[in-house]
Structures are given as structure tokens and as C-alpha cells.
C-alpha atoms as a PDB file:
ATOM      1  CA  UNK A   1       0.000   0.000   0.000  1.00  0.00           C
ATOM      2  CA  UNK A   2       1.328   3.388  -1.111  1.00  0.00           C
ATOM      3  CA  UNK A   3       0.489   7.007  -0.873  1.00  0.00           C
ATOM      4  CA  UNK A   4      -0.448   7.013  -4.264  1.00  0.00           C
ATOM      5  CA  UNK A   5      -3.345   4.928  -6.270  1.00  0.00           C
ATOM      6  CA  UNK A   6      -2.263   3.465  -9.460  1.00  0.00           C
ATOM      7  CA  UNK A   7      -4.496   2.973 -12.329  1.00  0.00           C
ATOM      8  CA  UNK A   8      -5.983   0.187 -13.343  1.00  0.00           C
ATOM      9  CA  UNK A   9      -4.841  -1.342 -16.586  1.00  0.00           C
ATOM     10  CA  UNK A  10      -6.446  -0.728 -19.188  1.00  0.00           C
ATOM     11  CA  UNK A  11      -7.658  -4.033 -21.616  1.00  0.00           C
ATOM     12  CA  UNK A  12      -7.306  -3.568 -25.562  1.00  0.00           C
ATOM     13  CA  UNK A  13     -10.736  -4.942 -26.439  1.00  0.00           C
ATOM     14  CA  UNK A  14     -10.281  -5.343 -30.200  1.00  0.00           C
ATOM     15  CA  UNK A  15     -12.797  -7.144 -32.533  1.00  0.00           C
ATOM     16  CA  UNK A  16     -11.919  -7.832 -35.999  1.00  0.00           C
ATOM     17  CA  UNK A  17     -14.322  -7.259 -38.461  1.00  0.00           C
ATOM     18  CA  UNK A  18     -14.465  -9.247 -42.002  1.00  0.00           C
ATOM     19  CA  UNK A  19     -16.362  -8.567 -44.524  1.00  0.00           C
ATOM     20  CA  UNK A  20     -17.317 -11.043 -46.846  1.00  0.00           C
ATOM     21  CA  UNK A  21     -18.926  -9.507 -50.129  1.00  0.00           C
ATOM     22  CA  UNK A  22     -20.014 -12.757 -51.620  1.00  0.00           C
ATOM     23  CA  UNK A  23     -22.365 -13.343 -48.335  1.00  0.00           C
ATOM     24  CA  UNK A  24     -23.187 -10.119 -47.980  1.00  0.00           C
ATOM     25  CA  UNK A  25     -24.831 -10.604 -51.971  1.00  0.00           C
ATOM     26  CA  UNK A  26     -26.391 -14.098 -51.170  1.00  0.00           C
ATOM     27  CA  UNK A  27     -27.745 -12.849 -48.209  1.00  0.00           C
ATOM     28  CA  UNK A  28     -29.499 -10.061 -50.439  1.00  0.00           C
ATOM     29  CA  UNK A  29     -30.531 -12.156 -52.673  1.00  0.00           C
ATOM     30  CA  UNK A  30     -32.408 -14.998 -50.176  1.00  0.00           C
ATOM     31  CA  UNK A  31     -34.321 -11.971 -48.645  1.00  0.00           C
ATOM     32  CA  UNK A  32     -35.275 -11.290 -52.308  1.00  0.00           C
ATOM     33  CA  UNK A  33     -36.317 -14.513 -53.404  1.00  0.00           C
ATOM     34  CA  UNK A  34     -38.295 -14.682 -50.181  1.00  0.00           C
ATOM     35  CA  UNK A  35     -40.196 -11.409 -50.756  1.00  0.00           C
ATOM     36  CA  UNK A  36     -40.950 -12.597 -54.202  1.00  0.00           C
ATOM     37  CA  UNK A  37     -41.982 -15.982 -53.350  1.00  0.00           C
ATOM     38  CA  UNK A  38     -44.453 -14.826 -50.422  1.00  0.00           C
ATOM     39  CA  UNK A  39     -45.802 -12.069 -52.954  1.00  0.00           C
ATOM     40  CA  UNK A  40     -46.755 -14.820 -55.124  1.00  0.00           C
ATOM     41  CA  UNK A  41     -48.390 -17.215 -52.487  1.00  0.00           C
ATOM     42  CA  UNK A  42     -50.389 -13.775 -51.517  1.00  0.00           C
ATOM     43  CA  UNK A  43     -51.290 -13.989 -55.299  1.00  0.00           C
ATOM     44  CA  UNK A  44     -52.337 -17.071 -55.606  1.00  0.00           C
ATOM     45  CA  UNK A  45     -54.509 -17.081 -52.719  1.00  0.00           C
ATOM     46  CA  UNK A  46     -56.573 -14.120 -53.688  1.00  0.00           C
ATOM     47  CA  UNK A  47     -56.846 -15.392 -56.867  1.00  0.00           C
ATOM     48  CA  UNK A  48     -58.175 -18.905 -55.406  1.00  0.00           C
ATOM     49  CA  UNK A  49     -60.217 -17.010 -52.920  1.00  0.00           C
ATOM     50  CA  UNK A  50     -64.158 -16.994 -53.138  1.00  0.00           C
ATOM     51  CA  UNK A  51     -65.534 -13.933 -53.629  1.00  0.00           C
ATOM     52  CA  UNK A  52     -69.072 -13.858 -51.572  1.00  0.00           C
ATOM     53  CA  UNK A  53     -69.501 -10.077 -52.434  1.00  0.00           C
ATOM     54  CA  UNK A  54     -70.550 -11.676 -55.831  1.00  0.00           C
ATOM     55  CA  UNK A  55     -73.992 -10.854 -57.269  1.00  0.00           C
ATOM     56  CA  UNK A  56     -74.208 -14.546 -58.475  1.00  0.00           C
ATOM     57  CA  UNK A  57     -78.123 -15.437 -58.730  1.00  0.00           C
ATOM     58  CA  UNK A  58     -78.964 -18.713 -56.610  1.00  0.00           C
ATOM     59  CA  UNK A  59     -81.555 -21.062 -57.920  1.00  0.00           C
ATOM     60  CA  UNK A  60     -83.212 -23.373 -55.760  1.00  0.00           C
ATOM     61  CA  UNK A  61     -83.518 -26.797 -57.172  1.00  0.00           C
ATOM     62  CA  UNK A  62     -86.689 -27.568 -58.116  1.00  0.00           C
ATOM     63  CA  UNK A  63     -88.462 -31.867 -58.413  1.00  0.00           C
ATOM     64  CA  UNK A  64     -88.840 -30.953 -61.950  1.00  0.00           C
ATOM     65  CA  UNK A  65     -85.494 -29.984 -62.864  1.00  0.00           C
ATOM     66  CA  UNK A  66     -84.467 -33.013 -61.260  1.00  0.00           C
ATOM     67  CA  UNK A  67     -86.978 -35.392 -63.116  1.00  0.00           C
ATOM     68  CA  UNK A  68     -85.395 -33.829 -66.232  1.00  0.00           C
ATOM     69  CA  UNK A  69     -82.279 -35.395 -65.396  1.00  0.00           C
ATOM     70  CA  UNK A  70     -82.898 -38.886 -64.705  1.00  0.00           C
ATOM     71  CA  UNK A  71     -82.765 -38.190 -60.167  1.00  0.00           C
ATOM     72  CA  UNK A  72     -84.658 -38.401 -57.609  1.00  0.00           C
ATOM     73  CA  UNK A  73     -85.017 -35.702 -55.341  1.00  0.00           C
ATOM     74  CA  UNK A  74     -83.569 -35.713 -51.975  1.00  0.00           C
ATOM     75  CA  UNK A  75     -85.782 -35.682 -48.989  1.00  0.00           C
END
């Protein structure tokens, strides 16, 4: 023990940093892909998608259409 405080020593806290071009591209290019591929599953479900705001007339089935046809109704 001294009259005097010494100073605690100090640490060198070095990280390297690498950068790697080619994964810095693929890694562009997945998120990419990605985007594009979820874009088109949005796509295809909204194209697949029933629309029930459709003005689509309903007719009942009636014994005589089915007589037509060779059936039986159901009952």
C-alpha cells in the first residue's frame, strides 16, 4: 500500500471485423427470393379465394329440374 493509487490497466478490447462480399450478396438475394416468393403465395390465394360479395343469382332446385335429369329428389 502506497500514498499514491495506481491505475488500473487498461484491456485492448479489439474485434476484428471481415467482410465477406459474396455473403453479404447471397444474403441479399435470399431476402429477395423470399419477398418474391411470399408475394406470389399472396397472389395465388386471392386469386383462389371466393368472392361472396358476388352478385351470383342462386336457384333453388326444383323436383322438376331433377326429373329432367334422370334423379330423384332428396328428402
Amino acid at each position: 500500500m502506497g500514498f499514491f493509487s495506481k491505475p488500473e490497466i487498461r484491456q485492448f478490447n479489439y474485434t476484428p471485423r471481415y467482410w465477406d462480399p459474396r455473403k453479404e450478396e447471397m444474403e441479399q438475394r435470399r431476402v429477395r427470393i423470399r419477398k418474391q416468393l411470399q408475394e406470389e403465395r399472396e397472389r395465388a390465394m386471392q386469386e383462389d379465394s371466393v368472392d361472396f360479395d358476388d352478385d351470383t343469382e342462386f336457384k333453388p332446385r326444383t323436383s322438376d329440374s331433377s326429373k329432367e335429369e334422370g334423379r330423384t329428389p332428396h328428402r
